[in-house]
N, C-alpha and C. Protein backbone atom coordinates (compact mmCIF):
# COMPACT_ATOMS: atom_id res chain seq x y z
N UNK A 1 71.81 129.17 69.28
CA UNK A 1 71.72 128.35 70.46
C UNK A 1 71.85 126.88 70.10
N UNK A 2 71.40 126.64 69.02
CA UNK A 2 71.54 125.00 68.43
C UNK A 2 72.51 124.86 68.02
N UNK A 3 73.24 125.75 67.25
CA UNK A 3 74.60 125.66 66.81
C UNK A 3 75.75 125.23 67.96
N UNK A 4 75.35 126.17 69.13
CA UNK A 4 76.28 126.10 70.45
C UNK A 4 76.59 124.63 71.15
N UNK A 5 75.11 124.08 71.57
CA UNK A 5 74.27 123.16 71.86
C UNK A 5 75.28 121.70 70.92
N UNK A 6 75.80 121.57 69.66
CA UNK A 6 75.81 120.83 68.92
C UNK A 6 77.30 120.60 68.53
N UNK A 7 78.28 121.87 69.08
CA UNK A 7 79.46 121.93 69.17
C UNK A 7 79.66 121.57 70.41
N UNK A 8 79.15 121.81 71.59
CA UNK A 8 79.19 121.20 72.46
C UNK A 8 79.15 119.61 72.99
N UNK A 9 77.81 119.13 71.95
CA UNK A 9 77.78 117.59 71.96
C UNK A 9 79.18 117.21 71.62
N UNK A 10 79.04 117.59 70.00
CA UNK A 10 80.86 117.11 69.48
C UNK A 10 82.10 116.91 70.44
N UNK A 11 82.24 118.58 70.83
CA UNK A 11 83.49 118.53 71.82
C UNK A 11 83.17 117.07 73.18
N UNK A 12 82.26 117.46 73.54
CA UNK A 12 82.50 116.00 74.44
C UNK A 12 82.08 115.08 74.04
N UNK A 13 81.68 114.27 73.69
CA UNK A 13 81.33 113.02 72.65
C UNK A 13 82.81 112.48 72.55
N UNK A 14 83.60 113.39 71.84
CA UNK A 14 84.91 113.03 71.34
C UNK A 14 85.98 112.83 72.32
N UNK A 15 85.63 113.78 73.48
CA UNK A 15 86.96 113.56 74.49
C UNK A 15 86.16 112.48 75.49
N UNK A 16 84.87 111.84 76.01
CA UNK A 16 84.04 110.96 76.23
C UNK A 16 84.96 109.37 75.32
N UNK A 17 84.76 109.45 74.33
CA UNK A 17 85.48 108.01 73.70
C UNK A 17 86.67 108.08 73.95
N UNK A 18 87.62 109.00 73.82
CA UNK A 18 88.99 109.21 74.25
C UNK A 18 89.36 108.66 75.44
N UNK A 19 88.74 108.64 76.28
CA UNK A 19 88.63 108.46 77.57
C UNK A 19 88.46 107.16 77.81
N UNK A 20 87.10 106.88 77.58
CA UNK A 20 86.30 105.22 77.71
C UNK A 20 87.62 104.60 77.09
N UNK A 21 88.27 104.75 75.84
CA UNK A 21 88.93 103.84 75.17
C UNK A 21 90.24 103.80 75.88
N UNK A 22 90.82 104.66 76.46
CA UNK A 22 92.30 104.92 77.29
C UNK A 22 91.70 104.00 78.71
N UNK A 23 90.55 104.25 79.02
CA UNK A 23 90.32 103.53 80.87
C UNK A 23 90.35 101.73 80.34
N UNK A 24 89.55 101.44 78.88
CA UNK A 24 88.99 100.06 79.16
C UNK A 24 90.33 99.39 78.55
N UNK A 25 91.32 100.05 77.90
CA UNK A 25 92.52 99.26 77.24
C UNK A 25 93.73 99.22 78.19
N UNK A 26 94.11 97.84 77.71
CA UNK A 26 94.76 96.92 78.32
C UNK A 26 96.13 96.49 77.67
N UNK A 27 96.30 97.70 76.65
CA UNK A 27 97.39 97.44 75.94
C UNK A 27 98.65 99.07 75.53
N UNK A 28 98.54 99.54 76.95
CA UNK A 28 98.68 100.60 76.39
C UNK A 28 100.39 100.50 77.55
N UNK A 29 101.24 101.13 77.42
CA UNK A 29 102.13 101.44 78.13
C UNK A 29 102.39 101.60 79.28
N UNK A 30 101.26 102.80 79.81
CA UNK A 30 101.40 102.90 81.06
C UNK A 30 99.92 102.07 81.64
N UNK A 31 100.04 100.95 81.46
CA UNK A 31 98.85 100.42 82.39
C UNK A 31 99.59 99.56 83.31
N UNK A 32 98.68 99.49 84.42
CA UNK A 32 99.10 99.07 85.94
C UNK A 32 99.36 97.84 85.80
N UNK A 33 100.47 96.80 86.31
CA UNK A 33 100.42 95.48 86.07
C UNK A 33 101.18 95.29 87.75
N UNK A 34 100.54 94.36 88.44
CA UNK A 34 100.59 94.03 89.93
C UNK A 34 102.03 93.81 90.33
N UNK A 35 103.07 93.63 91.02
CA UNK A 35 104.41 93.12 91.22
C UNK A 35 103.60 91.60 91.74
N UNK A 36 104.35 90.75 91.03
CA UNK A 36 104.53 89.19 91.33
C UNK A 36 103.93 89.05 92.78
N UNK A 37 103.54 87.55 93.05
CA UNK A 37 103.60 87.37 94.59
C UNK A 37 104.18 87.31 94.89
N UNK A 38 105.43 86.42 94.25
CA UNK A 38 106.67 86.00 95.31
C UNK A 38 107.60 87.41 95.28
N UNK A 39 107.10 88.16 94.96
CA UNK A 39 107.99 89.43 95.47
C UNK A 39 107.35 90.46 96.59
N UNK A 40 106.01 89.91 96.89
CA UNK A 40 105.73 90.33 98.18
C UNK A 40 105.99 89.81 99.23
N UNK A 41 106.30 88.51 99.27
CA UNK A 41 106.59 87.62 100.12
C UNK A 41 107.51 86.44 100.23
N UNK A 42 107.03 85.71 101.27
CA UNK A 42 107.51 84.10 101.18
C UNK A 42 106.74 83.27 100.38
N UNK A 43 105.84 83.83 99.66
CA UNK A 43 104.67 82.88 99.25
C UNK A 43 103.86 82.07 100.90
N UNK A 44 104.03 82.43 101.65
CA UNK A 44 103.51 81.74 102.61
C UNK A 44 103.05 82.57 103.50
N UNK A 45 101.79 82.67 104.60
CA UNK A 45 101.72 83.31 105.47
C UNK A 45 101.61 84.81 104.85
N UNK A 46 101.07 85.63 105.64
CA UNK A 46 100.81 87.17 105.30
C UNK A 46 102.00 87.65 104.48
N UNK A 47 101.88 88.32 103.26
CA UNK A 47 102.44 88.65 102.18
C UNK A 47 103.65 90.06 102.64
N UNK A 48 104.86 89.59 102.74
CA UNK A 48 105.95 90.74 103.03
C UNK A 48 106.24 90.74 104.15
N UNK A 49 105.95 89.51 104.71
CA UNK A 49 106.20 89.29 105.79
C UNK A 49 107.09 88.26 106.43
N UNK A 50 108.56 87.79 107.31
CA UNK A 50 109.12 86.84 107.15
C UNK A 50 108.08 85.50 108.36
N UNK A 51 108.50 84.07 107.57
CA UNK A 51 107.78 83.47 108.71
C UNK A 51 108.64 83.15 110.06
N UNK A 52 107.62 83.12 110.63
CA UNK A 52 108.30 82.55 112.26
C UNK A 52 108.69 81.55 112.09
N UNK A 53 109.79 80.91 113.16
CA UNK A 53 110.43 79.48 113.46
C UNK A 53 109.14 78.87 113.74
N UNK A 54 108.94 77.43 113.19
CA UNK A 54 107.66 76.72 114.12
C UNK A 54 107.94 76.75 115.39
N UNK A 55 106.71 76.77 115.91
CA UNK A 55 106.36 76.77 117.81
C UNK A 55 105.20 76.22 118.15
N UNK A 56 105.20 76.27 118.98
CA UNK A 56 103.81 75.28 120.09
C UNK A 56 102.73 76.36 119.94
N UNK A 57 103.12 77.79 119.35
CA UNK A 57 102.10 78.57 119.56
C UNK A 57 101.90 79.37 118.11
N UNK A 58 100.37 79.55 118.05
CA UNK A 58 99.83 80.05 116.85
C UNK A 58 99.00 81.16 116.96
N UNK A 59 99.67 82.48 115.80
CA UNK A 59 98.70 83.07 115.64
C UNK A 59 97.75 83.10 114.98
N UNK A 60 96.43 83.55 115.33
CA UNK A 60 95.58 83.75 114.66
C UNK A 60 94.49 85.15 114.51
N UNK A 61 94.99 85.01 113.25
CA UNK A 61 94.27 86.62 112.66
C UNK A 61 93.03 86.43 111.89
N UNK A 62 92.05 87.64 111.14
CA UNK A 62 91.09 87.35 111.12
C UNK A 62 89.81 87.20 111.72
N UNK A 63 89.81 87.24 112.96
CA UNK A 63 88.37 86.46 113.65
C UNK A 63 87.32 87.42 113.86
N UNK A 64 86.34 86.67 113.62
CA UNK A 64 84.92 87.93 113.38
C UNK A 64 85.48 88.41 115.61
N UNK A 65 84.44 89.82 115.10
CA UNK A 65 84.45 90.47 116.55
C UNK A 65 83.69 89.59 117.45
N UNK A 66 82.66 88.24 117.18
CA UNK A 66 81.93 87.68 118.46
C UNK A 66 82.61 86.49 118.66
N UNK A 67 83.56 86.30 118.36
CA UNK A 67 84.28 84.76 118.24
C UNK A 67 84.97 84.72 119.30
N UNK A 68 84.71 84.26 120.36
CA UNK A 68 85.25 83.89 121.98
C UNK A 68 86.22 82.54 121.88
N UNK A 69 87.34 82.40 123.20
CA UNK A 69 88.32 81.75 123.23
C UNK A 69 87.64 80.41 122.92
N UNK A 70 86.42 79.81 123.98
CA UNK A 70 86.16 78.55 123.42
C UNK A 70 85.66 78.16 122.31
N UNK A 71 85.44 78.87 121.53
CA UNK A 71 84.84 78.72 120.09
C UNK A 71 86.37 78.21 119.44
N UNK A 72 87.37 78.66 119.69
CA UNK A 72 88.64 79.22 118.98
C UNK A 72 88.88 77.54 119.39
N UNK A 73 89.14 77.31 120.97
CA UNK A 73 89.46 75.83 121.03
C UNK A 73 89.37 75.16 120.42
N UNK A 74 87.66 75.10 120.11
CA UNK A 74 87.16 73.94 119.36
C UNK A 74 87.81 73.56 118.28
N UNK A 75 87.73 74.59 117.62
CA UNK A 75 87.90 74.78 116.13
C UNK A 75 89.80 74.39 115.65
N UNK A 76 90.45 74.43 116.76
CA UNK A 76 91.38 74.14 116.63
C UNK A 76 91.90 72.74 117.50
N UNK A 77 91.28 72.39 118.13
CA UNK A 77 91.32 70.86 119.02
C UNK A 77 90.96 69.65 118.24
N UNK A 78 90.65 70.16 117.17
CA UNK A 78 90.62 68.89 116.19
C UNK A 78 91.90 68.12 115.50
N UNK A 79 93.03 68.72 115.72
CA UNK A 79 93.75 68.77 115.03
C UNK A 79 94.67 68.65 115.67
N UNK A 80 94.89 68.41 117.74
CA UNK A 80 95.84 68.19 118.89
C UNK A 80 95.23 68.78 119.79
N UNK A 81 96.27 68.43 120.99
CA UNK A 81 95.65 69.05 121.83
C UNK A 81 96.27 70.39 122.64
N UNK A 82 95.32 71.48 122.40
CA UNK A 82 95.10 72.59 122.98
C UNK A 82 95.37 73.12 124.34
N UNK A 83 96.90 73.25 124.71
CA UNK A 83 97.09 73.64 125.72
C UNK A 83 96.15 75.34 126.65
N UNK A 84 96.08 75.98 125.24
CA UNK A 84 95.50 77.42 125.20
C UNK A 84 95.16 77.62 124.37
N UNK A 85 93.67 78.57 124.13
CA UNK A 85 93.44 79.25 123.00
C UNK A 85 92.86 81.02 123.67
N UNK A 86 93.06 81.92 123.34
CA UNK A 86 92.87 82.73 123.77
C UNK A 86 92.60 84.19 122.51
N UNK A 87 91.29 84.33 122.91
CA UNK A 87 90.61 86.21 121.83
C UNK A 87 91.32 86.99 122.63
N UNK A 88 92.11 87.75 121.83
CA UNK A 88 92.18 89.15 122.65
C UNK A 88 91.43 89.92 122.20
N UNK A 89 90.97 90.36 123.59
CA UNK A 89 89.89 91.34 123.47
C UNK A 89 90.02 93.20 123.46
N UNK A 90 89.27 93.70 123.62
CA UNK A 90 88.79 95.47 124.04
C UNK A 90 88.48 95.30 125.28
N UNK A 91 89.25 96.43 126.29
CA UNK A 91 88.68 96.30 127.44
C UNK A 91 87.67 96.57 127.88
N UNK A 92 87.32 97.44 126.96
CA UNK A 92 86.60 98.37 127.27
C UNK A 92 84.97 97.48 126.57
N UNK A 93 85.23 97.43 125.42
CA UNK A 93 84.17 96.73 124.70
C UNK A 93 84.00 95.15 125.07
N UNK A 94 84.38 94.57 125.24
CA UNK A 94 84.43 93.41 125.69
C UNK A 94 84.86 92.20 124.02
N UNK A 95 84.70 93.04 123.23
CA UNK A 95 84.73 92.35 121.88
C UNK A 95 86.00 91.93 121.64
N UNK A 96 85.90 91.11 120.65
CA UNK A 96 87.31 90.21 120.33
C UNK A 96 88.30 91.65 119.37
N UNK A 97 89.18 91.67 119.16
CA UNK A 97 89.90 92.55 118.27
C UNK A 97 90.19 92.01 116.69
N UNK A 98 90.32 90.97 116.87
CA UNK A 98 89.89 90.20 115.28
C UNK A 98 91.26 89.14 115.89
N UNK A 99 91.67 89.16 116.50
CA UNK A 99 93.07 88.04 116.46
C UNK A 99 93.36 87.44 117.61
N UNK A 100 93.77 86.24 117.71
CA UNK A 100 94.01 85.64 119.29
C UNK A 100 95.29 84.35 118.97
N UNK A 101 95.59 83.66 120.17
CA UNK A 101 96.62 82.68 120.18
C UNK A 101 96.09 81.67 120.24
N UNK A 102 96.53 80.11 120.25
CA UNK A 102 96.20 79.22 120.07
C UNK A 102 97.50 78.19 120.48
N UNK A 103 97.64 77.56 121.88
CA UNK A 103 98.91 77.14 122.05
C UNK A 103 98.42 75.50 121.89
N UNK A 104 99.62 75.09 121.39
CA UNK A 104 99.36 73.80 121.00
C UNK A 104 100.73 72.42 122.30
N UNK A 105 100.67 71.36 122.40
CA UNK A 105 101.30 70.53 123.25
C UNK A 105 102.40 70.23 122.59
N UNK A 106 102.47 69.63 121.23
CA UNK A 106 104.00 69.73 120.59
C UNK A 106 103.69 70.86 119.18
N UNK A 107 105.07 70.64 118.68
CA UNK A 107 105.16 71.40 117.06
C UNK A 107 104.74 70.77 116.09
N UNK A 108 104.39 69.29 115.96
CA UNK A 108 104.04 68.70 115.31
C UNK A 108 102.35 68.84 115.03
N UNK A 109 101.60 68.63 116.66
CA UNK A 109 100.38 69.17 116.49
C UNK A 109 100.11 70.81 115.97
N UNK A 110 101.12 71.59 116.65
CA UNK A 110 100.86 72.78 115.73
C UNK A 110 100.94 72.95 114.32
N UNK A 111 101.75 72.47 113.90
CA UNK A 111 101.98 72.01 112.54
C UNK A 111 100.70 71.74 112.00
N UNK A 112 99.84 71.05 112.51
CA UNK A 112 98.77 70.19 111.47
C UNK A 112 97.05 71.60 111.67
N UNK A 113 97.61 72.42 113.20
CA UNK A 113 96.80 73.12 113.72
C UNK A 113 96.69 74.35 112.50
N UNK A 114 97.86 74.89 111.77
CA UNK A 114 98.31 75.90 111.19
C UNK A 114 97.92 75.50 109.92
N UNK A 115 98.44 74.02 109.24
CA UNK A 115 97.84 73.58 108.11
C UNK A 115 96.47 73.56 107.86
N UNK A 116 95.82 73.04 108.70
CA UNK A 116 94.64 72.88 108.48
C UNK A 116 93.56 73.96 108.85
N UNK A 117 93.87 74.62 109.90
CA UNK A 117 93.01 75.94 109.80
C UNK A 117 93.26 77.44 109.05
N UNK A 118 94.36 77.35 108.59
CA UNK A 118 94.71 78.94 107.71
C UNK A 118 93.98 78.59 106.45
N UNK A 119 92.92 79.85 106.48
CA UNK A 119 92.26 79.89 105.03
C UNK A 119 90.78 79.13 105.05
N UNK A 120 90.74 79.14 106.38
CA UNK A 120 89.15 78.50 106.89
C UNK A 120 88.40 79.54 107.28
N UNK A 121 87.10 79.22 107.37
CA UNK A 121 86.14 79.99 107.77
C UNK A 121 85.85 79.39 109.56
N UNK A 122 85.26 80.57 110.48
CA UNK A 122 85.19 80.40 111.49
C UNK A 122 84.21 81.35 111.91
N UNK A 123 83.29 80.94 112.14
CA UNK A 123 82.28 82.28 112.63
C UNK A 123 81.84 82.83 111.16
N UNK A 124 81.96 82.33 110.55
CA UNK A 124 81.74 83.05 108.89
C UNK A 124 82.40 84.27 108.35
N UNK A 125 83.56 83.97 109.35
CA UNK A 125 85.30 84.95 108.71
C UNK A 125 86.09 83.74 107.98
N UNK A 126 86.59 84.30 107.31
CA UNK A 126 88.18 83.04 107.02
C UNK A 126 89.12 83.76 107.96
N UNK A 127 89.71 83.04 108.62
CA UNK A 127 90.78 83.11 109.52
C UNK A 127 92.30 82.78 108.99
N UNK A 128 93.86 82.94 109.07
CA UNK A 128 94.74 82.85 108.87
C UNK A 128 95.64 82.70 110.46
N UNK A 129 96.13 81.42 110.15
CA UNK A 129 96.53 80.79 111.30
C UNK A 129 97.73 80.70 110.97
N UNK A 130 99.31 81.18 111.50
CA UNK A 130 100.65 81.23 111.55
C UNK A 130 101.04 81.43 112.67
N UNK A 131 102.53 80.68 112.44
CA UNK A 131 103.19 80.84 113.68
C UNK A 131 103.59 82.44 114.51
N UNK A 132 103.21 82.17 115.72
CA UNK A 132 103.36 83.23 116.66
C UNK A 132 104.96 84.11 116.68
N UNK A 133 105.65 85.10 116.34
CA UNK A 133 106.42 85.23 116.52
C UNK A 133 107.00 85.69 118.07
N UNK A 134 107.99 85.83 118.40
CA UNK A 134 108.66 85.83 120.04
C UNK A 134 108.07 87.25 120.08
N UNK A 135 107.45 87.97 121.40
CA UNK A 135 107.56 89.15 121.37
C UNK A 135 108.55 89.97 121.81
N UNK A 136 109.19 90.88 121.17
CA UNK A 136 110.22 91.71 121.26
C UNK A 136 110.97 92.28 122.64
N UNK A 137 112.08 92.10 123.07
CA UNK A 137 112.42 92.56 124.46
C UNK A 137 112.05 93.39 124.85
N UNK A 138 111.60 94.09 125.97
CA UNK A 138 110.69 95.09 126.14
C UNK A 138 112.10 96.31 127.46
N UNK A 139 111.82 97.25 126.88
CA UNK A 139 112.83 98.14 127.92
C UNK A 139 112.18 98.80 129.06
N UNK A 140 112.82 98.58 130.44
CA UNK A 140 111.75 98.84 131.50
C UNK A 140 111.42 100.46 131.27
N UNK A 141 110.32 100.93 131.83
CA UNK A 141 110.10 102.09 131.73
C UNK A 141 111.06 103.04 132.10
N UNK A 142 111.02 104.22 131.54
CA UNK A 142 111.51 105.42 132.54
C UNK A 142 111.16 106.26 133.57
N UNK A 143 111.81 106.48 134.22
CA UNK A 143 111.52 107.58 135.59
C UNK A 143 110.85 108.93 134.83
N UNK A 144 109.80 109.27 134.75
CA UNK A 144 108.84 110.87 134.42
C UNK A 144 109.39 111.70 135.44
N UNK A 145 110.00 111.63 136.58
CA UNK A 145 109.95 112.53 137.65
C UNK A 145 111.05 113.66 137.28
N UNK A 146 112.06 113.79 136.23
CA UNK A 146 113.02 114.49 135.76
C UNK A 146 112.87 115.27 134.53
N UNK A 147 112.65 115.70 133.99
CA UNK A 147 112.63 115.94 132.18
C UNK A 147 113.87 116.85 132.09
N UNK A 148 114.06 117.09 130.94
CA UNK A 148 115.31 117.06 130.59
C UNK A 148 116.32 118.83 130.56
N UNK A 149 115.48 119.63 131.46
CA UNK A 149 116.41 119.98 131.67
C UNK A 149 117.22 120.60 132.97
N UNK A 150 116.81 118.41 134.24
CA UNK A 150 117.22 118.61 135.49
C UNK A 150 116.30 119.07 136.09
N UNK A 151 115.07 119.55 136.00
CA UNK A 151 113.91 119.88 137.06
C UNK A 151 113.10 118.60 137.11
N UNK A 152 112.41 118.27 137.86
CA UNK A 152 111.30 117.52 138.06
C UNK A 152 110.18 118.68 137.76
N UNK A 153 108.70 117.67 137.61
CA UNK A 153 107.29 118.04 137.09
C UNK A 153 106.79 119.39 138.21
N UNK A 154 107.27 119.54 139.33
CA UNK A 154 107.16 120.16 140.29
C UNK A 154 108.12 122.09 140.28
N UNK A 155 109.06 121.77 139.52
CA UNK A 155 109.75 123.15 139.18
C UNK A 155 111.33 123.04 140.22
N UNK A 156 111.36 121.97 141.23
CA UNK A 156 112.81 121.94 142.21
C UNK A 156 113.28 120.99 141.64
N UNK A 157 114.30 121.07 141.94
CA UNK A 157 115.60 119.90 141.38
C UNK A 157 115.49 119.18 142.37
C-alpha cells in the first residue's frame, strides 16, 4: 500500500511540474501573443470599427444603468452648447441601456465634446464618446396578410 501510495506521488509530482512549467513559460512556441492594435482598428474609437464622418451628434456608450439625460447634459455642456442629450432607455424598466446621444450646435463644439469626454468617468463608469453614425435606410414593412404560397393567414385567397 506504501509502495502504491509513493508511485503514485512520483507519477504526479512529475506530470504536476510538467505542467506548472509549460503554463508559467513564456518562451515556448506555441504561446499566445495578442494581434497588434492597429490591426484591430483605426487606433481610434471602438477597436474594428470604422470612424464616422464628424457630426453635430455624438455617441455615447458606456453609461452606468442610473445615468439620466440631464446628468448626460451636464457633463457634456461644458464643452458647447447642447442642443440634445438623450439615455436610451428600457421600456419596460425604465433604466438607461448603457448608451445615449448627445447633439451638439456646431462640429467644432462636438469636436471638443468627443475629445474631452471619451475615456472619462461619469456616474463612476468611464464612458466612450464618438461620433454618431447615420442610421441605416430602413425598408418599409411588409404586408403579413399573404404568405407565400398565395393564401392569406385565414386559409382564402
Amino acid at each position: 500500500m506504501a509502495l502504491r501510495a509513493a508511485a503514485t506521488r512520483a507519477i504526479f509530482a512529475g506530470a504536476a511540474t510538467q505542467g506548472f512549467r509549460r503554463m508559467c513559460s513564456t518562451a515556448t512556441a506555441n504561446s499566445f501573443m495578442p494581434p497588434p492594435i492597429t490591426a484591430m482598428g483605426n487606433g481610434e474609437g471602438t477597436p474594428g470599427r470604422e470612424q464616422a464622418p464628424p457630426s453635430t451628434n455624438l455617441f455615447v456608450s458606456g453609461l452606468n444603468k442610473r445615468t439620466q439625460s440631464e446628468k448626460l447634459r451636464e457633463a457634456f455642456s461644458q464643452f458647447g452648447r447642447v442642443i440634445d442629450a438623450r439615455v436610451v432607455t428600457d421600456r419596460v424598466s425604465g433604466y438607461s441601456k448603457g448608451f445615449g446621444f448627445v447633439r451638439y450646435a456646431t462640429v467644432e463644439e462636438a469636436e471638443k465634446g468627443r475629445a474631452g469626454m471619451d475615456g472619462k468617468f461619469l456616474d463612476g463608469w468611464v464612458i466612450f464618446a464618438e461620433y454618431a453614425r447615420p442610421r441605416p435606410e430602413r425598408t418599409p414593412p411588409q404586408s403579413n396578410m399573404s404568405n407565400s404560397n398565395g393564401y392569406n393567414s385565414y386559409g382564402r385567397e
